[in-house]
C-alpha atoms as a PDB file:
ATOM      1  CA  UNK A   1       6.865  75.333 150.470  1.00  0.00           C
ATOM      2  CA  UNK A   2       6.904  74.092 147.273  1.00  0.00           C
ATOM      3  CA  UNK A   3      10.047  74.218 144.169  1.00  0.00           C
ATOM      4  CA  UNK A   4       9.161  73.912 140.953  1.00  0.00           C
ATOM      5  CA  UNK A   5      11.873  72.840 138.751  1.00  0.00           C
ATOM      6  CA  UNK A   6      12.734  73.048 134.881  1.00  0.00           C
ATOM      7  CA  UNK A   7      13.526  70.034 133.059  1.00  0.00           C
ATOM      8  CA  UNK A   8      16.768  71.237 133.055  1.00  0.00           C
ATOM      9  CA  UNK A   9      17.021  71.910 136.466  1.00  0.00           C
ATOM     10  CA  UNK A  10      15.539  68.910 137.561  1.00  0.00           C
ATOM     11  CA  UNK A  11      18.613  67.165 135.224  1.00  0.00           C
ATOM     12  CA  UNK A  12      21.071  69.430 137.245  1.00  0.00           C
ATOM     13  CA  UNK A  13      19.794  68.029 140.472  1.00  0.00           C
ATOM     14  CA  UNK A  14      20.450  64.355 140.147  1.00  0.00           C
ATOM     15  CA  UNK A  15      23.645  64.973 138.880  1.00  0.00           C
ATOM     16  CA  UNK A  16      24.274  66.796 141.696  1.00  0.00           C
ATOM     17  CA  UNK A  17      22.339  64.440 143.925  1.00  0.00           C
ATOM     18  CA  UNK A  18      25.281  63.705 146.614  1.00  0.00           C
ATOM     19  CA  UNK A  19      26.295  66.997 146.479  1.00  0.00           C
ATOM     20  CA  UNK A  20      23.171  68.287 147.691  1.00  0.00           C
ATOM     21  CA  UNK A  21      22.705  65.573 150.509  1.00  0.00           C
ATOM     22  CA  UNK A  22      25.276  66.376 151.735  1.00  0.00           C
ATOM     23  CA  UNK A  23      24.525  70.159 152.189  1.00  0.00           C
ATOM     24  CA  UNK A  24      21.551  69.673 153.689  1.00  0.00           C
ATOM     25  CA  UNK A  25      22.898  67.253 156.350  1.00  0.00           C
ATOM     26  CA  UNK A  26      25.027  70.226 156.622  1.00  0.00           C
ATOM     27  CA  UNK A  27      23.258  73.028 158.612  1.00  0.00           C
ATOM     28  CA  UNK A  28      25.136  75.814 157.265  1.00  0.00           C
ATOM     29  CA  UNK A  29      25.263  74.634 153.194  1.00  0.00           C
ATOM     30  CA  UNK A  30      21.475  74.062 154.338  1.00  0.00           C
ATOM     31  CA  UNK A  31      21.584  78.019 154.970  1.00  0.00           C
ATOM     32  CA  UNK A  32      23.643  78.504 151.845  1.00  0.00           C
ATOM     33  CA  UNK A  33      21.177  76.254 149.520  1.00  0.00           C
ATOM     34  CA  UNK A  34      17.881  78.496 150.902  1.00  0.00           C
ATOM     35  CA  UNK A  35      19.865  82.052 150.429  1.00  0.00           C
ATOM     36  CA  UNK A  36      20.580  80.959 147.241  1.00  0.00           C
ATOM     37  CA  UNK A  37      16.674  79.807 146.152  1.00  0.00           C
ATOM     38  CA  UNK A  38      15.870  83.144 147.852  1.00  0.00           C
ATOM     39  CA  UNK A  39      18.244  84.866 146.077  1.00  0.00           C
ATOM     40  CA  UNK A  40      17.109  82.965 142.752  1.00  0.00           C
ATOM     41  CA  UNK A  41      13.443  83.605 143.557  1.00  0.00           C
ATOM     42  CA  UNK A  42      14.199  87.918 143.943  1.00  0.00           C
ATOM     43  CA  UNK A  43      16.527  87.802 140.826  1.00  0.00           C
ATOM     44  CA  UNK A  44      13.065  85.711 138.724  1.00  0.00           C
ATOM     45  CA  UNK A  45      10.360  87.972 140.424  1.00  0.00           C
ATOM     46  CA  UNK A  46      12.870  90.979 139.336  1.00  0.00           C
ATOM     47  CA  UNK A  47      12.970  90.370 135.936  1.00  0.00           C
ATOM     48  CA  UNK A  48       9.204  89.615 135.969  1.00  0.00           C
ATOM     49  CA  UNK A  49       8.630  92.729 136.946  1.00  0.00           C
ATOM     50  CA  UNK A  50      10.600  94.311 134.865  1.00  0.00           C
ATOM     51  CA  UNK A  51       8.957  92.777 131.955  1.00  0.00           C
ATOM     52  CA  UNK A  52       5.532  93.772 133.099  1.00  0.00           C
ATOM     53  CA  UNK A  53       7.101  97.812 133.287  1.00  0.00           C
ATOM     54  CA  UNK A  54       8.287  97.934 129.935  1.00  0.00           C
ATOM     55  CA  UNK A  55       5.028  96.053 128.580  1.00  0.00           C
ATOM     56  CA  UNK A  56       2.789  98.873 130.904  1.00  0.00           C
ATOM     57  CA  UNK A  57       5.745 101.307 129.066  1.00  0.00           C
ATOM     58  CA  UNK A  58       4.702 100.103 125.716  1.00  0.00           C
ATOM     59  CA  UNK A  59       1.275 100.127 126.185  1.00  0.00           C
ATOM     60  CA  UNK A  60       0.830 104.001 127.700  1.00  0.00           C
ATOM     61  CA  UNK A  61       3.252 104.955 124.882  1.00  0.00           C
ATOM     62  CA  UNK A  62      -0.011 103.635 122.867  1.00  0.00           C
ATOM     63  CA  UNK A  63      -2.294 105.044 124.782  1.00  0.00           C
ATOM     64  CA  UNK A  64      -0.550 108.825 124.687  1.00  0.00           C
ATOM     65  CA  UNK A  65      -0.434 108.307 121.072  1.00  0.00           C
ATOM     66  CA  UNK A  66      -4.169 107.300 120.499  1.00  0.00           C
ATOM     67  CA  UNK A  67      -5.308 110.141 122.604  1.00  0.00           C
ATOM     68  CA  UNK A  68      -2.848 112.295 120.514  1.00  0.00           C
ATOM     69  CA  UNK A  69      -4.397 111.214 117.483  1.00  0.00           C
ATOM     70  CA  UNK A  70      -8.564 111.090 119.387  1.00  0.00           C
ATOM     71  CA  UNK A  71      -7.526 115.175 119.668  1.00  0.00           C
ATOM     72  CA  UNK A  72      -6.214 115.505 116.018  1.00  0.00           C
ATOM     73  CA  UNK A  73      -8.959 114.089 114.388  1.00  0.00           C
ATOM     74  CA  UNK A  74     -11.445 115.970 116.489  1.00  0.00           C
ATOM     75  CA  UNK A  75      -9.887 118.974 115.401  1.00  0.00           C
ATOM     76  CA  UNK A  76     -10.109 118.146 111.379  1.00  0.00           C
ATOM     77  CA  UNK A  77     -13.932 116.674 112.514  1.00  0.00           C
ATOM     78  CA  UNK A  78     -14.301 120.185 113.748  1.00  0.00           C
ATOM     79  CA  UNK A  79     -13.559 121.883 110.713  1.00  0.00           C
ATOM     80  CA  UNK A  80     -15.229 119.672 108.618  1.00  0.00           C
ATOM     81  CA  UNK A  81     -17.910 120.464 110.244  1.00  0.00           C
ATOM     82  CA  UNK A  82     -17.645 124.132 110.010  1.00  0.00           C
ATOM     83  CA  UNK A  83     -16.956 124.573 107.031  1.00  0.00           C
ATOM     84  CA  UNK A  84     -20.153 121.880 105.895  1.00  0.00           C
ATOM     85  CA  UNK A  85     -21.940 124.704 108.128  1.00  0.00           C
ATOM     86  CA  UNK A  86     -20.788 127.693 106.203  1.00  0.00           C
ATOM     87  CA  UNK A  87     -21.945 126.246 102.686  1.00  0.00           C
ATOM     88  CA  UNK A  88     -25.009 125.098 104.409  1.00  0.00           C
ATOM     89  CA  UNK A  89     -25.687 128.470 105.253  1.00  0.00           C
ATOM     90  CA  UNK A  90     -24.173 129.853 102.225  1.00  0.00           C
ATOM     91  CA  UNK A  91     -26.693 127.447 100.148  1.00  0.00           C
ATOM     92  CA  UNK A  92     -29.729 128.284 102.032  1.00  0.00           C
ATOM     93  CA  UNK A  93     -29.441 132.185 101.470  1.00  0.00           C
ATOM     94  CA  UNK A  94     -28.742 131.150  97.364  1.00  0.00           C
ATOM     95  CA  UNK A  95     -32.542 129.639  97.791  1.00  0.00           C
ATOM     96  CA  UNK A  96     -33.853 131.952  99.998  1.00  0.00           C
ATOM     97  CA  UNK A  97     -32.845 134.610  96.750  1.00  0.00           C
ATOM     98  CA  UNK A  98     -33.976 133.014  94.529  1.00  0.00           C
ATOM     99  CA  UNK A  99     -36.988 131.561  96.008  1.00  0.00           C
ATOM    100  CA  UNK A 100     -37.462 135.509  96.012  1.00  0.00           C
ATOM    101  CA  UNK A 101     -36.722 136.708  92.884  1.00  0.00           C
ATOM    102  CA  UNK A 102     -39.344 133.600  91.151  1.00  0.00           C
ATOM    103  CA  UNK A 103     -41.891 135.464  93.678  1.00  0.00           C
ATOM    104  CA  UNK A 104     -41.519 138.813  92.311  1.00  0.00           C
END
């Protein structure tokens, strides 16, 4: 098992140097020290977690919106595209007349 320490923590430590001897010659402030890494350890992977939630939180918020705005535009694209196809048409009967009236 290895414990990796802050700076801080490290400091903390040798202050507390006799203190901690002490508890582990101790079997049951041995007990007390490892419940309260464990406890340490759960509390850190906790908030690590909850970090990565809200980020996954943030980012389908995103992704909802994008898709929101993918359907939007595809819409407007749509119409665009109809209505290009109406004056297309629209155009091509103009010519088609008067292609017809310079033949008569």
């Amino acid at each position: 098992m290895e414990i990796i320490l802050s700076p801080e923590e490290l400091e903390r430590v040798r202050q507390n140097r006799k203190e901690i001897e002490k508890r582990f010659q101790d079997l049951e402030g041995l007990e007390m020290t490892l419940e309260t890494l464990k406890f340490e350890y759960l509390l850190e992977h906790r908030d690590n977690l909850k970090a990565k939630l809200e980020e996954m939180k943030r980012m389908y918020a995103e992704l909802v919106e994008l898709e929101e705005k993918a359907k939007r535009d595809r819409e407007f694209l749509m119409m665009v595209r109809e209505e290009l196809s109406r004056e297309n048409r629209d155009l091509r009967r103009e010519l088609e007349e008067r292609k017809n009236e310079n033949n008569r």
